[in-house]
Protein backbone atom coordinates (compact mmCIF):
# COMPACT_ATOMS: atom_id res chain seq x y z
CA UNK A 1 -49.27 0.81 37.63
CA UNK A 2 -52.00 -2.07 36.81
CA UNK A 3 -51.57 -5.09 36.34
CA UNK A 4 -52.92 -7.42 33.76
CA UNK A 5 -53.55 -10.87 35.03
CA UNK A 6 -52.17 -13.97 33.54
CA UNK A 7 -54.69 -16.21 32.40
CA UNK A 8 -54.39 -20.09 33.68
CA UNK A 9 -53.96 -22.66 30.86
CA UNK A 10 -57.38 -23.69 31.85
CA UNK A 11 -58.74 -19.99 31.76
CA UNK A 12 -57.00 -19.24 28.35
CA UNK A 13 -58.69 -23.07 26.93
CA UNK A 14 -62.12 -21.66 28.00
CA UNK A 15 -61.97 -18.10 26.34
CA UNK A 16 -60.80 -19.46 23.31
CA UNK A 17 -63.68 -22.24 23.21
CA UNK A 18 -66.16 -19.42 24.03
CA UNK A 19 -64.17 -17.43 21.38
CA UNK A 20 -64.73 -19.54 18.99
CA UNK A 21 -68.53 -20.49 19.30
CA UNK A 22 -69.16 -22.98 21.93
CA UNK A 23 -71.46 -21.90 24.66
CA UNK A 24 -70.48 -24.06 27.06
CA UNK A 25 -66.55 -25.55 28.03
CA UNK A 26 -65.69 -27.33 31.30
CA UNK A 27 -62.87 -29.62 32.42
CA UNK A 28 -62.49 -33.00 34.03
CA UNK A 29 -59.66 -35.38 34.93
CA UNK A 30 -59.20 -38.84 32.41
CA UNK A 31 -59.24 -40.30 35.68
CA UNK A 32 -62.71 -39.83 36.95
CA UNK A 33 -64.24 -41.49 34.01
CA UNK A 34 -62.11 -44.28 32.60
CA UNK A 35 -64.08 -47.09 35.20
CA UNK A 36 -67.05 -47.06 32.11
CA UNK A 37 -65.55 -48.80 29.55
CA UNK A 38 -67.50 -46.48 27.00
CA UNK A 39 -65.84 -43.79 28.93
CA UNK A 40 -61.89 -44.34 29.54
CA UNK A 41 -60.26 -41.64 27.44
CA UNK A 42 -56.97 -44.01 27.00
CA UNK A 43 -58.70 -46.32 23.95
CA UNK A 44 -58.60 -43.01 21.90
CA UNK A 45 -55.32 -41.24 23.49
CA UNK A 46 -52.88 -43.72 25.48
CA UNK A 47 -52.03 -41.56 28.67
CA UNK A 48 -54.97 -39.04 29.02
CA UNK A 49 -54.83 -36.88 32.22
CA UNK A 50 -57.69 -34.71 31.32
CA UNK A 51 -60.72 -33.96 29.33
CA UNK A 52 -62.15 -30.72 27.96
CA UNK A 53 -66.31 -30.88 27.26
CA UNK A 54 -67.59 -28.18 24.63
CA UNK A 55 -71.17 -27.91 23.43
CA UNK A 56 -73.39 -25.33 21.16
CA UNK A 57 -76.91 -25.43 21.57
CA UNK A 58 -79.51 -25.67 18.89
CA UNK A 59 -81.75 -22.66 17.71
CA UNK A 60 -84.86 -22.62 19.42
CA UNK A 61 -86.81 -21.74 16.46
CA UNK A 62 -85.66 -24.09 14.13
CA UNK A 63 -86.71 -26.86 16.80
CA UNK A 64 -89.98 -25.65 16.99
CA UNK A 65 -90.14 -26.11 13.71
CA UNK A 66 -88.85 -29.26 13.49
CA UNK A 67 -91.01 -30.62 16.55
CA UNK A 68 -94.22 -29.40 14.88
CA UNK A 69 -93.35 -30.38 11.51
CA UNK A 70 -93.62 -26.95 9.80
CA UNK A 71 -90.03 -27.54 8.74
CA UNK A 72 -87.26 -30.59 8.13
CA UNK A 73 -84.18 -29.30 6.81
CA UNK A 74 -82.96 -26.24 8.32
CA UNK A 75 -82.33 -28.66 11.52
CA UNK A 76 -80.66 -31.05 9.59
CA UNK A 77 -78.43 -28.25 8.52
CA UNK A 78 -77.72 -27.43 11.73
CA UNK A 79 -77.36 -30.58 12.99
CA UNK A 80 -74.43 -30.97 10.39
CA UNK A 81 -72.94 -27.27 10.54
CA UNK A 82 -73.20 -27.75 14.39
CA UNK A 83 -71.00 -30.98 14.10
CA UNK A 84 -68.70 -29.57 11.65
CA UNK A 85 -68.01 -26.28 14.15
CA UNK A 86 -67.47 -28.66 17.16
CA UNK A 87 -64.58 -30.46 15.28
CA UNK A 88 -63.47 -26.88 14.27
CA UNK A 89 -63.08 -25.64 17.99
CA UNK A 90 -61.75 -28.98 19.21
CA UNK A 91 -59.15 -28.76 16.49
CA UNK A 92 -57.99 -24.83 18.14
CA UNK A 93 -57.64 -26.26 21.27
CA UNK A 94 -55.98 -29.37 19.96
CA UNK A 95 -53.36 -27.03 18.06
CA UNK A 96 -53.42 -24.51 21.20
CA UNK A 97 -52.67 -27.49 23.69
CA UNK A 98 -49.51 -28.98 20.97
CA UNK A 99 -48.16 -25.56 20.65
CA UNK A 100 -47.38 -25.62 24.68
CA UNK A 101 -45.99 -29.12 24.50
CA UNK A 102 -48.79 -30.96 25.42
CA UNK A 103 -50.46 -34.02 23.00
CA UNK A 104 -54.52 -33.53 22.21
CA UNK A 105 -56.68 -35.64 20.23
CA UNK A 106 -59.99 -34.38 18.84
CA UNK A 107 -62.98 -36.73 19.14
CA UNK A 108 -65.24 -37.40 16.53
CA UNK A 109 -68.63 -35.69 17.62
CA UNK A 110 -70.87 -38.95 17.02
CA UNK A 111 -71.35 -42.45 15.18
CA UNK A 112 -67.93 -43.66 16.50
CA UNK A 113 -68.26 -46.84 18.44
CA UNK A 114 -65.29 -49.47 19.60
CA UNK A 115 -67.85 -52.83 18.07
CA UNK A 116 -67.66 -51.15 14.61
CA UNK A 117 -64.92 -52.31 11.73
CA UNK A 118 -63.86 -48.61 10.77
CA UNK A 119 -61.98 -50.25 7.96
CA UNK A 120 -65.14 -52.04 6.53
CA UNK A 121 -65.54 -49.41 3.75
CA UNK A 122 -65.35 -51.77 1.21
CA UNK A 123 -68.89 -53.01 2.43
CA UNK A 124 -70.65 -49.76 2.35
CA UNK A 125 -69.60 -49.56 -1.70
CA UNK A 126 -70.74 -53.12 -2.01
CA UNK A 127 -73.93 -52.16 -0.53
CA UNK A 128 -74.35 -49.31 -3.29
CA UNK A 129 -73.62 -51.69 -6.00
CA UNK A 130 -76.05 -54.10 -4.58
CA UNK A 131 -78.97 -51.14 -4.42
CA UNK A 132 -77.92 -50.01 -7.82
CA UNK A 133 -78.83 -53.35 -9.23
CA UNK A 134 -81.61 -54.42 -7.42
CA UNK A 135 -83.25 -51.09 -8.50
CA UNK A 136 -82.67 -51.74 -12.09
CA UNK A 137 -83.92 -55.26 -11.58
CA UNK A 138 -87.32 -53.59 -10.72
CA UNK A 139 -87.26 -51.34 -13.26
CA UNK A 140 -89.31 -52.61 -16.03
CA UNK A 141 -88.13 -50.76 -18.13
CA UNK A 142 -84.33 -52.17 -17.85
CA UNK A 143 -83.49 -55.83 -18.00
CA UNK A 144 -79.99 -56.79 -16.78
CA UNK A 145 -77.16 -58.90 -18.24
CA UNK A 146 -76.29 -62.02 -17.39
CA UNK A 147 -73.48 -60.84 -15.50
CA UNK A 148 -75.44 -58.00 -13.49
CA UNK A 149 -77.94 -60.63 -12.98
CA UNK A 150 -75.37 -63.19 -11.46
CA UNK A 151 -73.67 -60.27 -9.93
CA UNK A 152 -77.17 -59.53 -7.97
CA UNK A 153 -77.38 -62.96 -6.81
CA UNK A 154 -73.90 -63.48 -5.70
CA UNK A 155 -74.16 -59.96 -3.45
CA UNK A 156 -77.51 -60.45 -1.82
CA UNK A 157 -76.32 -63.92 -0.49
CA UNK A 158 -72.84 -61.90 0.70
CA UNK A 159 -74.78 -58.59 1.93
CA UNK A 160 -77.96 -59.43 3.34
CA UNK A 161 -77.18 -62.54 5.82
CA UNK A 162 -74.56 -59.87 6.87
CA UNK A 163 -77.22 -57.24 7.83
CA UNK A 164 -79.01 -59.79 9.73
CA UNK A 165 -76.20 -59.71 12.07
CA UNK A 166 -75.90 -56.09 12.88
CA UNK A 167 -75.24 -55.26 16.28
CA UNK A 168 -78.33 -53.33 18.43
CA UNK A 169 -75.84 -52.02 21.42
CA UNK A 170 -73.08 -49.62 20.46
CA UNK A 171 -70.54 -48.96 22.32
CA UNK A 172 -69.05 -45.36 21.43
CA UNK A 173 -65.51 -44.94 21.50
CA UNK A 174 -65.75 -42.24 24.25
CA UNK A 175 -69.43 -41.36 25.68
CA UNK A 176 -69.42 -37.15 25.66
CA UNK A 177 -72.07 -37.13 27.84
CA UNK A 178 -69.93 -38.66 30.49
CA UNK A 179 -67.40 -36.39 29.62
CA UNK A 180 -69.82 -33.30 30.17
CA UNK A 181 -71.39 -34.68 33.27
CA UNK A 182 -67.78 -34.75 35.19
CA UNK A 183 -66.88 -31.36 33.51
CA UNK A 184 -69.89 -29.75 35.20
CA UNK A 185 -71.85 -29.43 31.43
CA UNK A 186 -74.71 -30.65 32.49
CA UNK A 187 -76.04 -34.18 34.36
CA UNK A 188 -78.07 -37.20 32.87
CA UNK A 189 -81.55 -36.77 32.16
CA UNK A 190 -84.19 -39.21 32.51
CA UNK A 191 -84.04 -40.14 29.25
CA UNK A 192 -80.16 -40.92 29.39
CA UNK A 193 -79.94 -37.35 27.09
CA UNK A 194 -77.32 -34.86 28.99
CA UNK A 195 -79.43 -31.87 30.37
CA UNK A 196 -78.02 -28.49 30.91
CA UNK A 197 -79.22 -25.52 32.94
CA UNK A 198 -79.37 -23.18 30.35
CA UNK A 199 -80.21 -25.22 27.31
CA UNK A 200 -82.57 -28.65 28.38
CA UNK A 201 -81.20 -31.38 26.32
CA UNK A 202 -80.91 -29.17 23.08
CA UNK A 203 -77.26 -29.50 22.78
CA UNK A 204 -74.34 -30.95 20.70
CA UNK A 205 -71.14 -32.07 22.40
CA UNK A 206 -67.27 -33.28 21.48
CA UNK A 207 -64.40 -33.87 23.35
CA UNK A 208 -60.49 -32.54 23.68
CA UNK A 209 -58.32 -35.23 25.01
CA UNK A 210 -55.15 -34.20 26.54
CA UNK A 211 -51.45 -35.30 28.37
CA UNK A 212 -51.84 -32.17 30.32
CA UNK A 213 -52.69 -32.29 33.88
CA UNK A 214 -55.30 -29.60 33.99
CA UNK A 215 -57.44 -28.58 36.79
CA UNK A 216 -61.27 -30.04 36.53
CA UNK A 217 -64.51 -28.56 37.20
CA UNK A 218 -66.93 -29.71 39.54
CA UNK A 219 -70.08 -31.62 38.31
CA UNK A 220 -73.43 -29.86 38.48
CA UNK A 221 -74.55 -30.09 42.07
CA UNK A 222 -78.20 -29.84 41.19
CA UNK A 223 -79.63 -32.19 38.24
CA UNK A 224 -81.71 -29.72 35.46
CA UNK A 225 -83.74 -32.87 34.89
CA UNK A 226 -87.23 -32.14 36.57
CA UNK A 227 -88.40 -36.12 36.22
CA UNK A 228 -91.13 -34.42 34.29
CA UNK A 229 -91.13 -37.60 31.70
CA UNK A 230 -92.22 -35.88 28.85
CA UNK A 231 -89.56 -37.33 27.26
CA UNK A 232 -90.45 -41.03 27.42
CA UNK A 233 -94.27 -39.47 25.95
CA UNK A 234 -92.48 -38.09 23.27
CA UNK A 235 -90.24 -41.12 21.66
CA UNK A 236 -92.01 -43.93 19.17
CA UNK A 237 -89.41 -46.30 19.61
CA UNK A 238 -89.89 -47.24 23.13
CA UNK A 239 -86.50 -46.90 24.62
CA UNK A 240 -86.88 -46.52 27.82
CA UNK A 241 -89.28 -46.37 30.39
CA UNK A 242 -92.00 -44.17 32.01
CA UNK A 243 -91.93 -45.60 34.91
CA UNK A 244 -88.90 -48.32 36.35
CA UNK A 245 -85.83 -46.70 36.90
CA UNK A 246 -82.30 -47.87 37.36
CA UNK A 247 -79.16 -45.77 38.96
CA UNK A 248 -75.79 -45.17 36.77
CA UNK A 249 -72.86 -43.70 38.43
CA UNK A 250 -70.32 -41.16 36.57
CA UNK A 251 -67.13 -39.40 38.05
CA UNK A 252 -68.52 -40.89 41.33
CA UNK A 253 -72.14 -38.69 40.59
CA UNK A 254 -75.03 -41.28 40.69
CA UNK A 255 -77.96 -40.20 38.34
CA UNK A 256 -81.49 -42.10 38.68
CA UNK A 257 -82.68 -42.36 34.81
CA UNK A 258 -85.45 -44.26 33.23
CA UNK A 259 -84.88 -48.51 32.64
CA UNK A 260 -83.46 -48.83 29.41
CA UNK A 261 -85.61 -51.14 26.88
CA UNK A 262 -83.90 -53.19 24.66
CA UNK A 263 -81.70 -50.67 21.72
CA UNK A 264 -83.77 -52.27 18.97
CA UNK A 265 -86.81 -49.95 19.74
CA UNK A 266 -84.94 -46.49 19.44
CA UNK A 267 -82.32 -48.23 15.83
CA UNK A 268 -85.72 -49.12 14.56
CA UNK A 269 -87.18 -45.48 14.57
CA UNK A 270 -84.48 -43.29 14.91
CA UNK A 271 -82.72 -44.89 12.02
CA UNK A 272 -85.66 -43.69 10.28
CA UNK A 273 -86.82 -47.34 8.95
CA UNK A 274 -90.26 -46.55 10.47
CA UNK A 275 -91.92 -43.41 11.39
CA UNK A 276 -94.24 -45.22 14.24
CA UNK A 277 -94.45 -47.39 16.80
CA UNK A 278 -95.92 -46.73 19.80
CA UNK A 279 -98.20 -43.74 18.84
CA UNK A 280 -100.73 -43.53 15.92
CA UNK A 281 -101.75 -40.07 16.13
CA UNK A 282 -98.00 -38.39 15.38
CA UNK A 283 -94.81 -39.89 13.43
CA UNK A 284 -91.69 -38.69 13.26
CA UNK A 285 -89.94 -37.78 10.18
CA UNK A 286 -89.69 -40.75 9.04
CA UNK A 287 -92.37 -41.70 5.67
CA UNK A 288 -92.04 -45.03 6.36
CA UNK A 289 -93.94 -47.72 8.65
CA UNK A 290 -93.81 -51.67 9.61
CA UNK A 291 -94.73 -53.79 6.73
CA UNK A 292 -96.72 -56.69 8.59
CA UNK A 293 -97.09 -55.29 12.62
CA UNK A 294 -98.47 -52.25 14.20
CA UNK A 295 -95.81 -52.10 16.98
CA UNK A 296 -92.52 -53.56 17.88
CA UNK A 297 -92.56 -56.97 19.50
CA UNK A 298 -92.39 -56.58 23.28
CA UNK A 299 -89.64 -58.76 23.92
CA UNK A 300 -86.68 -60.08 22.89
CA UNK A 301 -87.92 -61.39 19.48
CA UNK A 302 -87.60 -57.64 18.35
CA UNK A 303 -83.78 -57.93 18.16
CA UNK A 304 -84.16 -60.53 14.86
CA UNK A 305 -87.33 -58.36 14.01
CA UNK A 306 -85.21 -55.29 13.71
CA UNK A 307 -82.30 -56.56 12.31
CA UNK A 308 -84.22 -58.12 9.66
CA UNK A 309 -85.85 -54.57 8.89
CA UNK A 310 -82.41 -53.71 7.49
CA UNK A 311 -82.40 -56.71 5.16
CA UNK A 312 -86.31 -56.12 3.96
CA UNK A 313 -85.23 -52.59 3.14
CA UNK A 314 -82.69 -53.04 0.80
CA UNK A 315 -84.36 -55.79 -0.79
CA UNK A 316 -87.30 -53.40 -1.12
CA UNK A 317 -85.03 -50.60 -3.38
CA UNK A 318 -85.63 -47.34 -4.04
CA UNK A 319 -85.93 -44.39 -1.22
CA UNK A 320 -86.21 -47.53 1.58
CA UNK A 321 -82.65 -48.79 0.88
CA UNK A 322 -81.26 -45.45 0.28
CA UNK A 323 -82.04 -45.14 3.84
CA UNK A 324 -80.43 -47.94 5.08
CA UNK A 325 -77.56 -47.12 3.14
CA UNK A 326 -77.62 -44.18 4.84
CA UNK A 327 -77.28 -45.85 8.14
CA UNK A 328 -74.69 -48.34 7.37
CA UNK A 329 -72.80 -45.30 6.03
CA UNK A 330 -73.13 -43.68 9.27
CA UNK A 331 -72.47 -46.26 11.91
CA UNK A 332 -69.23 -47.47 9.23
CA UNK A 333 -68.04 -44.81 8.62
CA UNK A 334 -68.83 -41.92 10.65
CA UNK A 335 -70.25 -38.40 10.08
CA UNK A 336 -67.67 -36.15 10.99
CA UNK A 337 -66.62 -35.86 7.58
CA UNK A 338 -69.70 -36.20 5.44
CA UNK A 339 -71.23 -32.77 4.29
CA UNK A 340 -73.18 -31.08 6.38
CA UNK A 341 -76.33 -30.32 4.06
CA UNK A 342 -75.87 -34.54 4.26
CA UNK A 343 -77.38 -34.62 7.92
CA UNK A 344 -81.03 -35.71 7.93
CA UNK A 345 -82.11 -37.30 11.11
CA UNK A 346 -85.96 -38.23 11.68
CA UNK A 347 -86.41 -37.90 15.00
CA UNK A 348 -84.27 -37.21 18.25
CA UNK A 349 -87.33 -35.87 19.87
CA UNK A 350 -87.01 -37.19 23.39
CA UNK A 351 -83.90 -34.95 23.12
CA UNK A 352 -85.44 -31.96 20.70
CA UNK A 353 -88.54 -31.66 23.24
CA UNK A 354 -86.34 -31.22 26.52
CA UNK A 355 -86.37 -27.90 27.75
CA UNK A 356 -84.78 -28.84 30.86
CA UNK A 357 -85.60 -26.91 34.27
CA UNK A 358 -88.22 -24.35 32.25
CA UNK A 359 -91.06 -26.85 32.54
CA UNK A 360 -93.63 -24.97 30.84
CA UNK A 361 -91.41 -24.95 27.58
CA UNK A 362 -91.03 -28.51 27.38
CA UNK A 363 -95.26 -28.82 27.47
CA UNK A 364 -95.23 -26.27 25.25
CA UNK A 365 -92.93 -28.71 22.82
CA UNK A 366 -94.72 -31.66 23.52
CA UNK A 367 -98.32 -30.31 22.65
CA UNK A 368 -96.65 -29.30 18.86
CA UNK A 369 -95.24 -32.84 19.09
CA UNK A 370 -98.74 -34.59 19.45
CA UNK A 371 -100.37 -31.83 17.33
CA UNK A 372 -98.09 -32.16 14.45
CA UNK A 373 -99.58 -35.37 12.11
CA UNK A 374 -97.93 -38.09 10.38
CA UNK A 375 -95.72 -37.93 7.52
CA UNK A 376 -97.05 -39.59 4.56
């Protein structure tokens, strides 16, 4: 008579992950990471003993696309639809782990960070009133009331000293990628991007955090990450280096990535308030550019510079603060629950260009890169 073998809870967690569209799952103990402060699974779920990591790659072809500019919003799409079907499979193997008696909590996938007033939605509305009117205001076509007009005044002196202030370092409620390095995902890429063997950097990742002691996987032994450094070639902003390095340690793994510049450089262009920075021949998706300087200050005058950006761009109106808007509505409040035709990031390319331990792809990704213009 045969036998059919009962599945571990850690086996049965992992089909039905795989099951239900991610293409990669692993497991690693709350323990190993909670010494990063970005990291400790017990700010989001008081008494975490483990950690499951799930990611879904991006399609190939709509990258290329996006990397050599033939095409903008089927990634965006993705992007979103790929965020909304990692809180769907989280959520399974929340309600899996409950129904055997254990507590879960299902991470939001990105734009959740600990520095960030999550109840400050009050200001993101305020914001849209304060666009609405400063738009009309430069429309000559409209002239306000007294009261929009006193309205205008009394919000830019509330809103705009108040973007001034906005923090450049983030600190997410709990870093996935650390998550996904001690769960044997993938390790840290010289970027700081997670790198897996199958998929380069081209993934998406949340997190499952449970009571239940479960049995963790082993980190990668070998780091995908070829130190090829065609992803510091490929980012405007200026991030990180090309050449200094510095040495982080996660789940007791050390991983030698590139010296981090200050934040400002990567807000500034991936935020999409300027296409260019370091590179005239290519933008990114971004239409817009620095009003009075070719390139980000080099030191630590580009904090204010930056931060100032945000103030300059809703004063400017129109498709400028829309973006901004944008932003603020992201780092607020999140976008886990915003629609997922609502997605449109500019650039991510130092992730988007990584094709991990297949070298000759990632060249081949960088040449559309450089190849691809500027957007007008």
């Amino acid at each position: 008579m045969t036998q059919t073998k009962t599945l571990s809870l850690e086996e049965q967690i992992k089909k039905l992950a795989l099951e239900e569209g991610a293409v990669l799952v692993g497991i690693c103990s709350a323990e190993s990471i909670k010494n990063n402060e970005f990291s400790d699974p017990n700010y989001l779920f008081p008494g975490a003993k483990s950690v499951i990591s799930i990611a879904i790659n991006f399609d190939d072809e709509k990258v290329r696309k996006y990397l050599s500019k033939e095409e903008y919003l089927p990634l965006c799409y993705e992007e979103g639809y790929t965020t909304k079907n990692l809180k769907r499979i989280a959520e399974k193997i929340k309600a899996f782990l409950e129904e055997k008696g254990f507590g879960a909590h299902n991470c939001d996938c990105n734009y959740d960070y600990r520095n960030i007033n999550k109840a400050s939605k009050a200001v993101v509305s305020t914001i849209k009133i304060l666009i609405d009117l400063i738009n009309k205001d430069k429309d000559e076509d409209i002239n306000l009331t007294d009261q929009e007009e006193k309205t205008l005044i009394r919000l830019k002196k509330l809103i705009l000293p108040g973007l001034k202030k906005t923090p450049m370092h983030l600190i997410p409620s709990l870093s996935h990628r650390c998550v996904a390095v001690s769960a044997g995902i993938g390790r840290i890429g010289w970027s700081g991007n997670l790198i897996t063997e199958k998929y380069g950097a081209r993934v998406l990742l949340n997190s499952i955090i449970t009571d239940a002691k479960l049995k963790p996987d082993n980190p990668l032994e070998s780091n995908p990450c070829v130190k090829c450094k065609i992803c510091e070639k490929s980012c405007q902003g200026g991030l990180f280096s090309g050449d200094e390095e510095q040495t982080i340690t996660i789940a007791g793994v050390e991983e030698t990535i590139a010296k981090r510049n200050n934040y400002a450089y990567c807000i500034a262009v991936c935020s999409s308030m300027s296409g260019q920075n370091k590179f005239k021949e290519w933008s990114t998706w971004s239409p817009f550019r620095f009003n009075d300087i070719e390139r980000l200050p080099l030191d630590d005058s580009v904090d204010t510079y930056v931060k100032n950006m945000f103030a300059k761009g809703i004063e400017n109106g129109g498709e400028q603060a829309e973006n901004v808007l944008r932003l603020i509505e992201n780092t607020f409040l999140g976008r886990n629950d915003k629609r997922a035709e609502d997605f449109r990031p500019s650039c991510g390319f130092c992730q988007m260009v990584c094709s991990g331990q297949y070298l000759n792809k990632t060249k081949e990704n960088y040449k559309m890169i450089v190849n691809s213009g500027c957007i007008e």
